[in-house]
Protein backbone atom coordinates (compact mmCIF):
# COMPACT_ATOMS: atom_id res chain seq x y z
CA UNK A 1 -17.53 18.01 6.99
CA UNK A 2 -16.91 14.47 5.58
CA UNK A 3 -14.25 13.84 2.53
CA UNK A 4 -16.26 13.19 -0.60
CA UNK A 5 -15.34 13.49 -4.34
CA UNK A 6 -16.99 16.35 -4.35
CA UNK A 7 -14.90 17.86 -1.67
CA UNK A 8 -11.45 17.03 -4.03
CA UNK A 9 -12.94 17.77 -7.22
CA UNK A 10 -14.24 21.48 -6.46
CA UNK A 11 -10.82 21.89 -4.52
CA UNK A 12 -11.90 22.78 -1.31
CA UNK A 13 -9.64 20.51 0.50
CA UNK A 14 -7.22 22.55 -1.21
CA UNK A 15 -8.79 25.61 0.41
CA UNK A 16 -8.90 24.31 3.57
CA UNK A 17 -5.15 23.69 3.75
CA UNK A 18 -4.21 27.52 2.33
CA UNK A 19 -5.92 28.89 5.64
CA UNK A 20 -2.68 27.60 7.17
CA UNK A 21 0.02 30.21 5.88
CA UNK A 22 3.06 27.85 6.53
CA UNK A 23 1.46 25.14 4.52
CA UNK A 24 0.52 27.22 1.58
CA UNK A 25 4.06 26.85 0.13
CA UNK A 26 3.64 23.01 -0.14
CA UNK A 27 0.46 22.75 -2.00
CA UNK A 28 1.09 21.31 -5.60
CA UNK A 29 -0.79 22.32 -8.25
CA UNK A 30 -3.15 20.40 -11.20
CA UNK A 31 0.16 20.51 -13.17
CA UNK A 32 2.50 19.23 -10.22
CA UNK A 33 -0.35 16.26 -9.26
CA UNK A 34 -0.57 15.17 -12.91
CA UNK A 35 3.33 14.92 -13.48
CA UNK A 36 3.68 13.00 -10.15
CA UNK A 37 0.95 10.60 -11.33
CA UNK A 38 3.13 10.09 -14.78
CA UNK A 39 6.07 10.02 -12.64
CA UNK A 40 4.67 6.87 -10.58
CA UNK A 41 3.45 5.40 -13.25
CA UNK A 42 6.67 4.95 -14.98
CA UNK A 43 8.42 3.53 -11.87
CA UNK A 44 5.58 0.32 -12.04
CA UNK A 45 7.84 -2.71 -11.63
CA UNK A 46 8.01 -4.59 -14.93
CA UNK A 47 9.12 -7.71 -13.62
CA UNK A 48 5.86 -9.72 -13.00
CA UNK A 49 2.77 -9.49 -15.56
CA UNK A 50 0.33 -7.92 -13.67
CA UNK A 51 -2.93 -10.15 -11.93
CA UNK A 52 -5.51 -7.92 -13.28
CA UNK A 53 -5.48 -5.09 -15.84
CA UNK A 54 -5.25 -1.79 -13.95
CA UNK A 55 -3.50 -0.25 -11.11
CA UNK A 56 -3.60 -1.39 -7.75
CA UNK A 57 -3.54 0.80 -4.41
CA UNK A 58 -2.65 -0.18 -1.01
CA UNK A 59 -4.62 1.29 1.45
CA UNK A 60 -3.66 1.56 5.06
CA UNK A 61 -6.05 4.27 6.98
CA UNK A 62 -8.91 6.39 5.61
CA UNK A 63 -9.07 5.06 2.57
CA UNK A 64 -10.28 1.97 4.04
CA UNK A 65 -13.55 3.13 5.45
CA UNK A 66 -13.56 6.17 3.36
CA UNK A 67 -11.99 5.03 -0.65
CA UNK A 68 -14.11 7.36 -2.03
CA UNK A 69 -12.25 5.80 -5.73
CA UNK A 70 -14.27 4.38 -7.71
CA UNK A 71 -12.66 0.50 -7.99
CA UNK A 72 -13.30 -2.90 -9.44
CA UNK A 73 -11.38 -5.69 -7.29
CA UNK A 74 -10.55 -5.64 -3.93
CA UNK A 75 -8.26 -7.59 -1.73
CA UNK A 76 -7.11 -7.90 1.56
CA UNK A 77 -3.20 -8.16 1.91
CA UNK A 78 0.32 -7.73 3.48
CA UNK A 79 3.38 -5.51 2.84
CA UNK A 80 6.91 -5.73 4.49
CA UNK A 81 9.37 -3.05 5.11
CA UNK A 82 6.62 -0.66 6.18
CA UNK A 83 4.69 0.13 9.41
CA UNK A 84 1.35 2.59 9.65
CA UNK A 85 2.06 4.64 12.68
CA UNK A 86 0.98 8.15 13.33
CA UNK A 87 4.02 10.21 11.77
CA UNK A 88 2.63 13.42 10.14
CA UNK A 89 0.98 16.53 11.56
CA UNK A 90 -2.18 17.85 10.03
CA UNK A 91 -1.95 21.76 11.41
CA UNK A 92 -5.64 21.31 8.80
CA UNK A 93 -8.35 18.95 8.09
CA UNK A 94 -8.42 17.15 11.26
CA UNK A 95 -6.60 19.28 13.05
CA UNK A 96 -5.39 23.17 13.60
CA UNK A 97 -1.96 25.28 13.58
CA UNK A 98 -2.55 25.68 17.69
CA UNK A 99 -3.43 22.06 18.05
CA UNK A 100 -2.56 19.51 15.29
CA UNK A 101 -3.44 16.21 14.82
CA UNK A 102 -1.89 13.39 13.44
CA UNK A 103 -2.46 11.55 10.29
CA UNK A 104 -1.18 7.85 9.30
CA UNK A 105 1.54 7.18 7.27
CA UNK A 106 4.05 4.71 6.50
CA UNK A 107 7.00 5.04 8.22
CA UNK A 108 10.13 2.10 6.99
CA UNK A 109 10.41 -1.11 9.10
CA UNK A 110 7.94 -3.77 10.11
CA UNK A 111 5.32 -4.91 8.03
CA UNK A 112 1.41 -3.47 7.47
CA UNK A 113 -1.85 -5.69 6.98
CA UNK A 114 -4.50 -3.58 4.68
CA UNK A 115 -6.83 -3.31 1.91
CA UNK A 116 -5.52 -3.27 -2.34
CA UNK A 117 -7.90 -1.64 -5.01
CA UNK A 118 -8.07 -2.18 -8.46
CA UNK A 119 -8.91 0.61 -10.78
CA UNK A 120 -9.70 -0.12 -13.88
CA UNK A 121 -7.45 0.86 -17.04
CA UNK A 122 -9.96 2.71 -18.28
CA UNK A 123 -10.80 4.88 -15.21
CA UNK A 124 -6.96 5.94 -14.37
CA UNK A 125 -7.24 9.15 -15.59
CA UNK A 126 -10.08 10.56 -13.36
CA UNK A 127 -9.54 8.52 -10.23
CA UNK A 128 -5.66 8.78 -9.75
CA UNK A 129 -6.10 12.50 -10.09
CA UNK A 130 -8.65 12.24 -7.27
CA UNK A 131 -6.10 9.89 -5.27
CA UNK A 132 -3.90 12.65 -5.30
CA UNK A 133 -5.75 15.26 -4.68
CA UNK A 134 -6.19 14.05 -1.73
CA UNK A 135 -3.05 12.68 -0.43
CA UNK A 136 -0.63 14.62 -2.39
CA UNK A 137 -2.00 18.20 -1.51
CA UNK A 138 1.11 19.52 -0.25
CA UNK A 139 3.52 16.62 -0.90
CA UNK A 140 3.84 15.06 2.39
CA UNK A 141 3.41 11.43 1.33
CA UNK A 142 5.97 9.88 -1.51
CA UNK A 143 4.37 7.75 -3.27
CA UNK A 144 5.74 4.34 -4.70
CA UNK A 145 5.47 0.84 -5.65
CA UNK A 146 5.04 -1.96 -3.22
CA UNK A 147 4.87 -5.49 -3.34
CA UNK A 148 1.47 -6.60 -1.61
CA UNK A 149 0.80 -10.49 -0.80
CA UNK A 150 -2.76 -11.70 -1.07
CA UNK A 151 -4.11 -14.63 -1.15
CA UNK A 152 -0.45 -16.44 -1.77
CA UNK A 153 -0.10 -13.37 -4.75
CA UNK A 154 2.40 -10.85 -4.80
CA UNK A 155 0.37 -7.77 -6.15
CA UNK A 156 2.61 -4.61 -7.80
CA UNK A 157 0.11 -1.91 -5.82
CA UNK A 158 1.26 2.36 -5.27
CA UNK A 159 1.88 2.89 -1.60
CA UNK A 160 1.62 6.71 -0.28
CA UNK A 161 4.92 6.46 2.47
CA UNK A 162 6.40 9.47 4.93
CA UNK A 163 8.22 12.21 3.03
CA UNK A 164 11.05 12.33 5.52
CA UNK A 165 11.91 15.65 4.39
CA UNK A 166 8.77 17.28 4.71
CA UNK A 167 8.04 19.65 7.65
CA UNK A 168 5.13 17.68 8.61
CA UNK A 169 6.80 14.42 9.16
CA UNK A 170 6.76 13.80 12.91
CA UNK A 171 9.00 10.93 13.81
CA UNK A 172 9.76 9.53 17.02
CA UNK A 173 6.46 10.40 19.12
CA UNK A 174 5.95 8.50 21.81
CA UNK A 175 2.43 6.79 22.69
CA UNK A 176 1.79 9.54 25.03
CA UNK A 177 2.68 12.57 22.87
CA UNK A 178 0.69 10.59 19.82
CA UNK A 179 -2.10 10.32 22.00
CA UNK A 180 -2.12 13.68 23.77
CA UNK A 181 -2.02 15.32 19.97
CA UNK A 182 -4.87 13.17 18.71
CA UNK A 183 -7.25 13.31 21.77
CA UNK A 184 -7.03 17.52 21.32
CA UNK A 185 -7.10 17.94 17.76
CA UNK A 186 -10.71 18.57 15.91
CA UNK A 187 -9.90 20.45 12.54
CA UNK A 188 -12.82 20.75 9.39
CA UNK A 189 -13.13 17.54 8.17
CA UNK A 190 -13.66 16.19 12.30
CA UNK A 191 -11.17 15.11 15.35
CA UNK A 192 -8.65 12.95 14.82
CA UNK A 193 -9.53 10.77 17.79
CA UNK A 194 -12.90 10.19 15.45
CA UNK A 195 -9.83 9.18 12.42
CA UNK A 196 -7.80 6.37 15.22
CA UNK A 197 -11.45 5.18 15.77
CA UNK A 198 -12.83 4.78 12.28
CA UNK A 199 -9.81 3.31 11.33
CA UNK A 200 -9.88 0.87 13.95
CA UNK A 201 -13.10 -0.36 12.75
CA UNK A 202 -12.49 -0.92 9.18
CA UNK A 203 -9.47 -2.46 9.73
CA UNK A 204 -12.05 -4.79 11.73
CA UNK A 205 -14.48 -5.00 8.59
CA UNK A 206 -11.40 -7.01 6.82
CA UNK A 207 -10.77 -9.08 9.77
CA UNK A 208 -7.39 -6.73 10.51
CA UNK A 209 -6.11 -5.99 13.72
CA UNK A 210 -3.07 -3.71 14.81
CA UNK A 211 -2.19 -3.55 17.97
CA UNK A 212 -0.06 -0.49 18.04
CA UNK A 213 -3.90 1.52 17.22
CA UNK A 214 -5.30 -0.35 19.76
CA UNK A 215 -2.95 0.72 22.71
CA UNK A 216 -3.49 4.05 21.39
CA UNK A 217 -7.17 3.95 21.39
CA UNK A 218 -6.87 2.42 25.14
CA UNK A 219 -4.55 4.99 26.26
CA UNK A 220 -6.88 8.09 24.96
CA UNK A 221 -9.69 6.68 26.74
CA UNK A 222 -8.28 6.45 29.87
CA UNK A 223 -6.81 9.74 29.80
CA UNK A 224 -10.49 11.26 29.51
């Protein structure tokens, strides 16, 4: 099953994520989404007038080959003190409770090439909800404000990092145990070894490369 609007908007990603009993604790409701958006919001850095009217958001895995958001600009860029790296379990989605997979996040340290959107003013409302519906479904990503540099720009764009406190977070893997979990795991919305791979490839589309993903694809392939 692939991740469209339609998926977020009728809430069955929700569903999918209450068939795992330990997880059904964590989801957030309409309410709990809505007041984190507000919550972001008000944390926007004031210190720089903003490039273009709207909110920006960095993108790092999926939503680079899948955005799904409906945006206006688009921009390829850089951000420092954070790394993507395969940190948080999904026991759902792309995985199961007997054999999770792995999802991207942003762990602290390093620095991570990827893709800024734009959405407009006027569409905040509608597609921010969507945004977290789908990454914010049981509060395993914090989101906040980072400083993205495109095209000799800093851009003010919301970031969805590791909740370090959350149950899912999975630090410290090694290559092997990240690539043993991904090569298994095969959940509703596909395997995760089909996630590395897409990724991989639109990171290519934007003329990105990260090695880390590519050792990682190497290694699951010659494990097969």
């Amino acid at each position: 099953m692939a991740l469209t609007r339609a998926t977020l908007t009728t809430g069955h990603l929700q569903r999918i994520v209450q068939q795992v009993p330990e997880l059904e604790a964590y989801i957030l409701s309409k309410t709990e989404l809505e007041f984190s958006i507000q919550q972001t919001l008000q944390q926007r850095p004031t210190t720089r007038r903003p490039t273009h009217p709207g909110v920006w958001i960095f993108a790092y895995g999926s939503l680079i080959w899948n955005p799904i958001l409906q945006y206006g600009a688009r921009r390829t860029g850089k951000i420092y003190g954070w790394h993507r790296r395969f940190c948080m379990w999904t026991p759902a989605g792309r995985g199961t409770p007997d054999r999770p997979g792995l999802a991207l996040a942003l762990e602290r340290g390093g620095s991570c090439c990827g893709v800024a959107y734009c959405i407009a003013a006027n569409q905040l409302s509608t597609e921010l909800l969507l945004l977290w519906q789908r990454e914010m479904v049981v509060g395993s990503y914090i989101p906040r404000w980072v400083k993205v540099w495109a095209d000799g720009q800093a851009i003010d764009a919301i970031a969805f990092t590791i909740n370090p406190h959350h149950p899912l977070y999975a630090p410290k893997l090694s290559m092997a145990e990240m690539a043993a979990s991904i090569s298994r795991a095969q959940g509703a919305l596909g395997s995760c070894t089909e996630y590395l791979l897409q990724t991989i490839a639109g990171l290519a589309n934007h003329g990105i490369t990260d090695q880390s993903l590519l050792k990682l694809r190497d290694q699951i392939r010659d494990a097969a």
